[in-house]
C-alpha atoms as a PDB file:
ATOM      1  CA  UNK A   1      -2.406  -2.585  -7.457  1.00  0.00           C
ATOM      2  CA  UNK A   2      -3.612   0.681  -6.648  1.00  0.00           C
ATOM      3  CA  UNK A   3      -7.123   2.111  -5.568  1.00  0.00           C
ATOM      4  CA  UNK A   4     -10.125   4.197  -6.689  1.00  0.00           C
ATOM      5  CA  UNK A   5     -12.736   5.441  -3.874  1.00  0.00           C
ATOM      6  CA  UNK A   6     -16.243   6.576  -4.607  1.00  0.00           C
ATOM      7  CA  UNK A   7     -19.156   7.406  -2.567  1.00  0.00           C
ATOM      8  CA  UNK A   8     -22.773   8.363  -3.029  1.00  0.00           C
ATOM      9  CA  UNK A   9     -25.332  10.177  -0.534  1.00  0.00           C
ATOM     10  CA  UNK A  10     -28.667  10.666  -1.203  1.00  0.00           C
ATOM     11  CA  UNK A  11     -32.161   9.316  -0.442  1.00  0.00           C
ATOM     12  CA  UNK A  12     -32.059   5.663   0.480  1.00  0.00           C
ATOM     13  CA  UNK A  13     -35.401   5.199  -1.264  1.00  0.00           C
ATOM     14  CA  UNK A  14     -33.659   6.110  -4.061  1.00  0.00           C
ATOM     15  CA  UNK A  15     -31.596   2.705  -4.262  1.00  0.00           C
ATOM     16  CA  UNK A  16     -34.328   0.594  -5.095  1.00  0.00           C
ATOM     17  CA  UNK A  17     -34.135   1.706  -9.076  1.00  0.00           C
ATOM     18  CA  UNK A  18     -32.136  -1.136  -9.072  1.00  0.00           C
ATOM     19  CA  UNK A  19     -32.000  -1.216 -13.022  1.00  0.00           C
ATOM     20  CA  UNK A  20     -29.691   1.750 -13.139  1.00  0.00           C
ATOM     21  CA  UNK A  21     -27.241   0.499 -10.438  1.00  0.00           C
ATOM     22  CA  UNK A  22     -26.403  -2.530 -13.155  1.00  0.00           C
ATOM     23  CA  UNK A  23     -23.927  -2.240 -15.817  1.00  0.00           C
ATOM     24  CA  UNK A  24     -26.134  -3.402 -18.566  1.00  0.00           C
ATOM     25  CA  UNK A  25     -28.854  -0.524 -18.051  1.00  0.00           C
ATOM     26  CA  UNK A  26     -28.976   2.160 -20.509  1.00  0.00           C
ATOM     27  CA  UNK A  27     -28.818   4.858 -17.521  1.00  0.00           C
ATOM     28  CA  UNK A  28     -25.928   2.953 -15.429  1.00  0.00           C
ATOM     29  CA  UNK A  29     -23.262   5.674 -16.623  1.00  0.00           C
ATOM     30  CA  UNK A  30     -25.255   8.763 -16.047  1.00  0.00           C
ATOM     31  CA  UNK A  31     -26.915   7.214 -13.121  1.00  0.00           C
ATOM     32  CA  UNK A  32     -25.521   8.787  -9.496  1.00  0.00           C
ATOM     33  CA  UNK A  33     -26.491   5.962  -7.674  1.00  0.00           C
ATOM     34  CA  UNK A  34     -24.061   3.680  -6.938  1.00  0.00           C
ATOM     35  CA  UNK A  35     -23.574  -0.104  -8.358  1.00  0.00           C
ATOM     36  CA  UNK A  36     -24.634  -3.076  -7.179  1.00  0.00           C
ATOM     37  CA  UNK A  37     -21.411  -4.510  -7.649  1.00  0.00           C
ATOM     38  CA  UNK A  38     -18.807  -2.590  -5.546  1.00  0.00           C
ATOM     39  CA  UNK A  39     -16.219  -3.383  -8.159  1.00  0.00           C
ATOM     40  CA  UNK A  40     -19.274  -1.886 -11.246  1.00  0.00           C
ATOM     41  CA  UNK A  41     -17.652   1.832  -9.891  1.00  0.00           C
ATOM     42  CA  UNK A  42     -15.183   0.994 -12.203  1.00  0.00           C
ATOM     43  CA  UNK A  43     -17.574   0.922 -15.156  1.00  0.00           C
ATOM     44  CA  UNK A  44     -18.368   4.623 -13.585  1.00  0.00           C
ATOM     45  CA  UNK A  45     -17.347   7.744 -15.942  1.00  0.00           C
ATOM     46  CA  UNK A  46     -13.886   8.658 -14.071  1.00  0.00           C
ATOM     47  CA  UNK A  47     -15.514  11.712 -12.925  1.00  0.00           C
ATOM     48  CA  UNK A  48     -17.188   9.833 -10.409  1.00  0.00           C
ATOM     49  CA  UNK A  49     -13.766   8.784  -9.208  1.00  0.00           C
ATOM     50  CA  UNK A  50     -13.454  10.534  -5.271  1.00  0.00           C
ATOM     51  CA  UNK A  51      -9.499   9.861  -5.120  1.00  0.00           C
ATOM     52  CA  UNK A  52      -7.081   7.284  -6.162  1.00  0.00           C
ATOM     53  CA  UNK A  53      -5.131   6.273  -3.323  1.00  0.00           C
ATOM     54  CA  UNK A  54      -1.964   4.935  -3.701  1.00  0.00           C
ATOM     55  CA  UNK A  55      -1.464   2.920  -0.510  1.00  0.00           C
ATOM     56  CA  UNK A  56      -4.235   0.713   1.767  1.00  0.00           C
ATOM     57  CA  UNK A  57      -3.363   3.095   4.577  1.00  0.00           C
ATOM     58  CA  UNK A  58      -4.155   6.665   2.278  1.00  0.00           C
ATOM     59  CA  UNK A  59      -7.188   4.658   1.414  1.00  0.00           C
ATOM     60  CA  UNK A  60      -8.686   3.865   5.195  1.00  0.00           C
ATOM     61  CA  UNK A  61      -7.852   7.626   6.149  1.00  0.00           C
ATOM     62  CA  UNK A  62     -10.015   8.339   3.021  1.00  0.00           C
ATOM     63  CA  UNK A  63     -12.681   5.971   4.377  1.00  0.00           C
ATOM     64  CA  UNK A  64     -12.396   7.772   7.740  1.00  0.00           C
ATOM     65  CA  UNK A  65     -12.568  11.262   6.470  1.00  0.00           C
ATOM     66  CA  UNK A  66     -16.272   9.856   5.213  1.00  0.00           C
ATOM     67  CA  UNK A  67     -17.577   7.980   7.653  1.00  0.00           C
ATOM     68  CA  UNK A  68     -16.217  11.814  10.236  1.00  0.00           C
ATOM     69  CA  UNK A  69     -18.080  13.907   7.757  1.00  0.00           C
ATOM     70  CA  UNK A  70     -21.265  12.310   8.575  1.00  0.00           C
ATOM     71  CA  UNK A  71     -20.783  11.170  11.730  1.00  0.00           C
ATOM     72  CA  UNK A  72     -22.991  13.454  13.322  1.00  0.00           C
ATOM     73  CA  UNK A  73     -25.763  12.705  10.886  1.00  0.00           C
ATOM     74  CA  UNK A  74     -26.034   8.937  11.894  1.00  0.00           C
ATOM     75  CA  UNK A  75     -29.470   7.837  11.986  1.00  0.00           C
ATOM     76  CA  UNK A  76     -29.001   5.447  14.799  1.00  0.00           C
ATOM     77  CA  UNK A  77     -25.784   6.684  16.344  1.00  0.00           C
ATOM     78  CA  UNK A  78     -26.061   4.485  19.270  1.00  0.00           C
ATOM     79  CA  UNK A  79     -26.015   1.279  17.110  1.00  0.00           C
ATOM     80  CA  UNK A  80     -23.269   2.180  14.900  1.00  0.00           C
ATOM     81  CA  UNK A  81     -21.370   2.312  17.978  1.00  0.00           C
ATOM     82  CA  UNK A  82     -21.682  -0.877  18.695  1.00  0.00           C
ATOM     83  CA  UNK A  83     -19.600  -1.268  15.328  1.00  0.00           C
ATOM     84  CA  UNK A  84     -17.512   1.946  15.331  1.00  0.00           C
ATOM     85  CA  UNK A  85     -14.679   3.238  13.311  1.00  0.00           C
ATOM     86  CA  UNK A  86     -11.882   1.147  14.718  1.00  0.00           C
ATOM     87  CA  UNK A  87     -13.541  -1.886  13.728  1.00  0.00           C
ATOM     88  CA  UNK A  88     -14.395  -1.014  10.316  1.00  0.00           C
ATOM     89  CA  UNK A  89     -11.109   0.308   9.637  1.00  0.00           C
ATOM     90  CA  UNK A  90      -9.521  -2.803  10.863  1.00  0.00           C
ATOM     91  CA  UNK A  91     -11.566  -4.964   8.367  1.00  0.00           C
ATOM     92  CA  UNK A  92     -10.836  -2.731   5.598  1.00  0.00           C
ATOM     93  CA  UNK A  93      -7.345  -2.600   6.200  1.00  0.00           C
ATOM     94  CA  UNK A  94      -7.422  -6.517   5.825  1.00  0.00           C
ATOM     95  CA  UNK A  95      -9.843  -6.750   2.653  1.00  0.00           C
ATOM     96  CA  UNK A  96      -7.888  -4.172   1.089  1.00  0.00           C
ATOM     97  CA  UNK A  97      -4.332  -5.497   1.541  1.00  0.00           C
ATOM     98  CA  UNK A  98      -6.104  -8.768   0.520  1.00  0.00           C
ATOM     99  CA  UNK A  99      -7.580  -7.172  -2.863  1.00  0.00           C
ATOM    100  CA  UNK A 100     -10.841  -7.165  -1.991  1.00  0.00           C
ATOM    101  CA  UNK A 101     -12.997  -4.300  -2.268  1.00  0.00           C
ATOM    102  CA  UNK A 102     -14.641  -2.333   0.644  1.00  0.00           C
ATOM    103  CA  UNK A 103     -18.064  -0.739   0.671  1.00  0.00           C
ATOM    104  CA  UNK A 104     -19.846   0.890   3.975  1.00  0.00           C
ATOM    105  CA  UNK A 105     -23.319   1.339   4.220  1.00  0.00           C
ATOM    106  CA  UNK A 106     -24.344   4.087   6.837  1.00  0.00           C
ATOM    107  CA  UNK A 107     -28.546   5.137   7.361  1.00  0.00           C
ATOM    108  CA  UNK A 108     -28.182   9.057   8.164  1.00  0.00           C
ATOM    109  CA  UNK A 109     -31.439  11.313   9.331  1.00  0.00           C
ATOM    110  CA  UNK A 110     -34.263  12.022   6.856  1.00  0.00           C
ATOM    111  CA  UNK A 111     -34.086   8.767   5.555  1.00  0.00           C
ATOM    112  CA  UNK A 112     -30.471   9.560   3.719  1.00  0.00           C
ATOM    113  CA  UNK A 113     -28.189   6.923   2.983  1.00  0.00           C
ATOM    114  CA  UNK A 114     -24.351   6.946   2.290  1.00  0.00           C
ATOM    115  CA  UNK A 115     -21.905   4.679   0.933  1.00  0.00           C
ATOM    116  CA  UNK A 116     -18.357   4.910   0.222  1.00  0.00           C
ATOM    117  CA  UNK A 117     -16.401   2.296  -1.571  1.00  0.00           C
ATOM    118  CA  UNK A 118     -12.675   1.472  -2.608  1.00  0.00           C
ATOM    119  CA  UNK A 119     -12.447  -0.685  -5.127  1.00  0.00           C
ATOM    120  CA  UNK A 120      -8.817  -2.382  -5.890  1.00  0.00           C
ATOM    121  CA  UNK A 121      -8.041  -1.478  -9.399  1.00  0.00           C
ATOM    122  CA  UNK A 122      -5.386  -3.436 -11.516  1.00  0.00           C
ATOM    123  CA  UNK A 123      -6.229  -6.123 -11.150  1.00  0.00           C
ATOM    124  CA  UNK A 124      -9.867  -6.277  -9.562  1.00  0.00           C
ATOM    125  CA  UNK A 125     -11.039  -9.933  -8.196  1.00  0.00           C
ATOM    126  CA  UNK A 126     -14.773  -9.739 -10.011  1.00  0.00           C
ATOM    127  CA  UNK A 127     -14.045  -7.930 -12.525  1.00  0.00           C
ATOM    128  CA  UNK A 128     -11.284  -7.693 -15.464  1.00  0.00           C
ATOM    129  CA  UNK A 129     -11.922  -3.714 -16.489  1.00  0.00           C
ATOM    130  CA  UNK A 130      -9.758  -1.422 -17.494  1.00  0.00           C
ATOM    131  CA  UNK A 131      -8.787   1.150 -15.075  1.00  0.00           C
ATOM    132  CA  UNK A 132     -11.237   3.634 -15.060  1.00  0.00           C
ATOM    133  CA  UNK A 133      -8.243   6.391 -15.112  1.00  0.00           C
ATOM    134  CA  UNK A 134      -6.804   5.413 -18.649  1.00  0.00           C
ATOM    135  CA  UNK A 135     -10.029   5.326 -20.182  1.00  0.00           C
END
């Protein structure tokens, strides 16, 4: 198994075109927005790929490199403290050595959201696609 990150930041607003963020809408693969399906990033042109990791532990220092870049932008930093790297790390670390996919969720200032997903690739848990990278 090895892994594909992604992320998305932009409006938050923005995530209610819901149609786009599912496979079977004719704008999914141009869409930026991201899926609703954490493992649909895979359906993503491989351009949208962020890295590849190799290893559960190069993807969580990818996840931490995101969730540092826009740390300061955190639109309620006091209650994301309450939940706080560590902790999301150590869950990730677990779902990903598990095969399941991880996808944060962070509200930044002037109403931007990010997200920033690894999905397991070959093999996925919900989903049998090819690996975006041999497309």
């Amino acid at each position: 198994m090895h892994f594909h990150s992604y992320s998305w930041t932009g409006p938050g607003d923005d995530q209610r075109r819901e149609g786009e963020r599912r496979p079977f809408h004719p704008a999914f693969q141009t869409s930026t927005l991201p899926p609703m399906r954490t493992c649909d990033w895979l359906l993503k042109p491989r351009t949208r790929i962020d890295s590849s990791p190799a290893t559960v532990a190069e993807a969580l220092g990818w996840l931490a490199g995101r969730y540092q870049a826009v740390e300061s932008s955190f639109w309620r930093p006091a209650d994301e403290a309450h939940i706080g790297l560590d902790f999301r790390l150590a869950v990730a670390e677990e779902s990903l050595a598990g095969g399941v996919d991880v996808q944060w969720g962070i509200w930044l200032q002037a109403g931007r959201f990010i997200t920033a997903g690894v999905v397991c690739c070959s093999p996925n848990r919900h989903a049998t696609y090819t690996c975006p990278a041999r497309r």
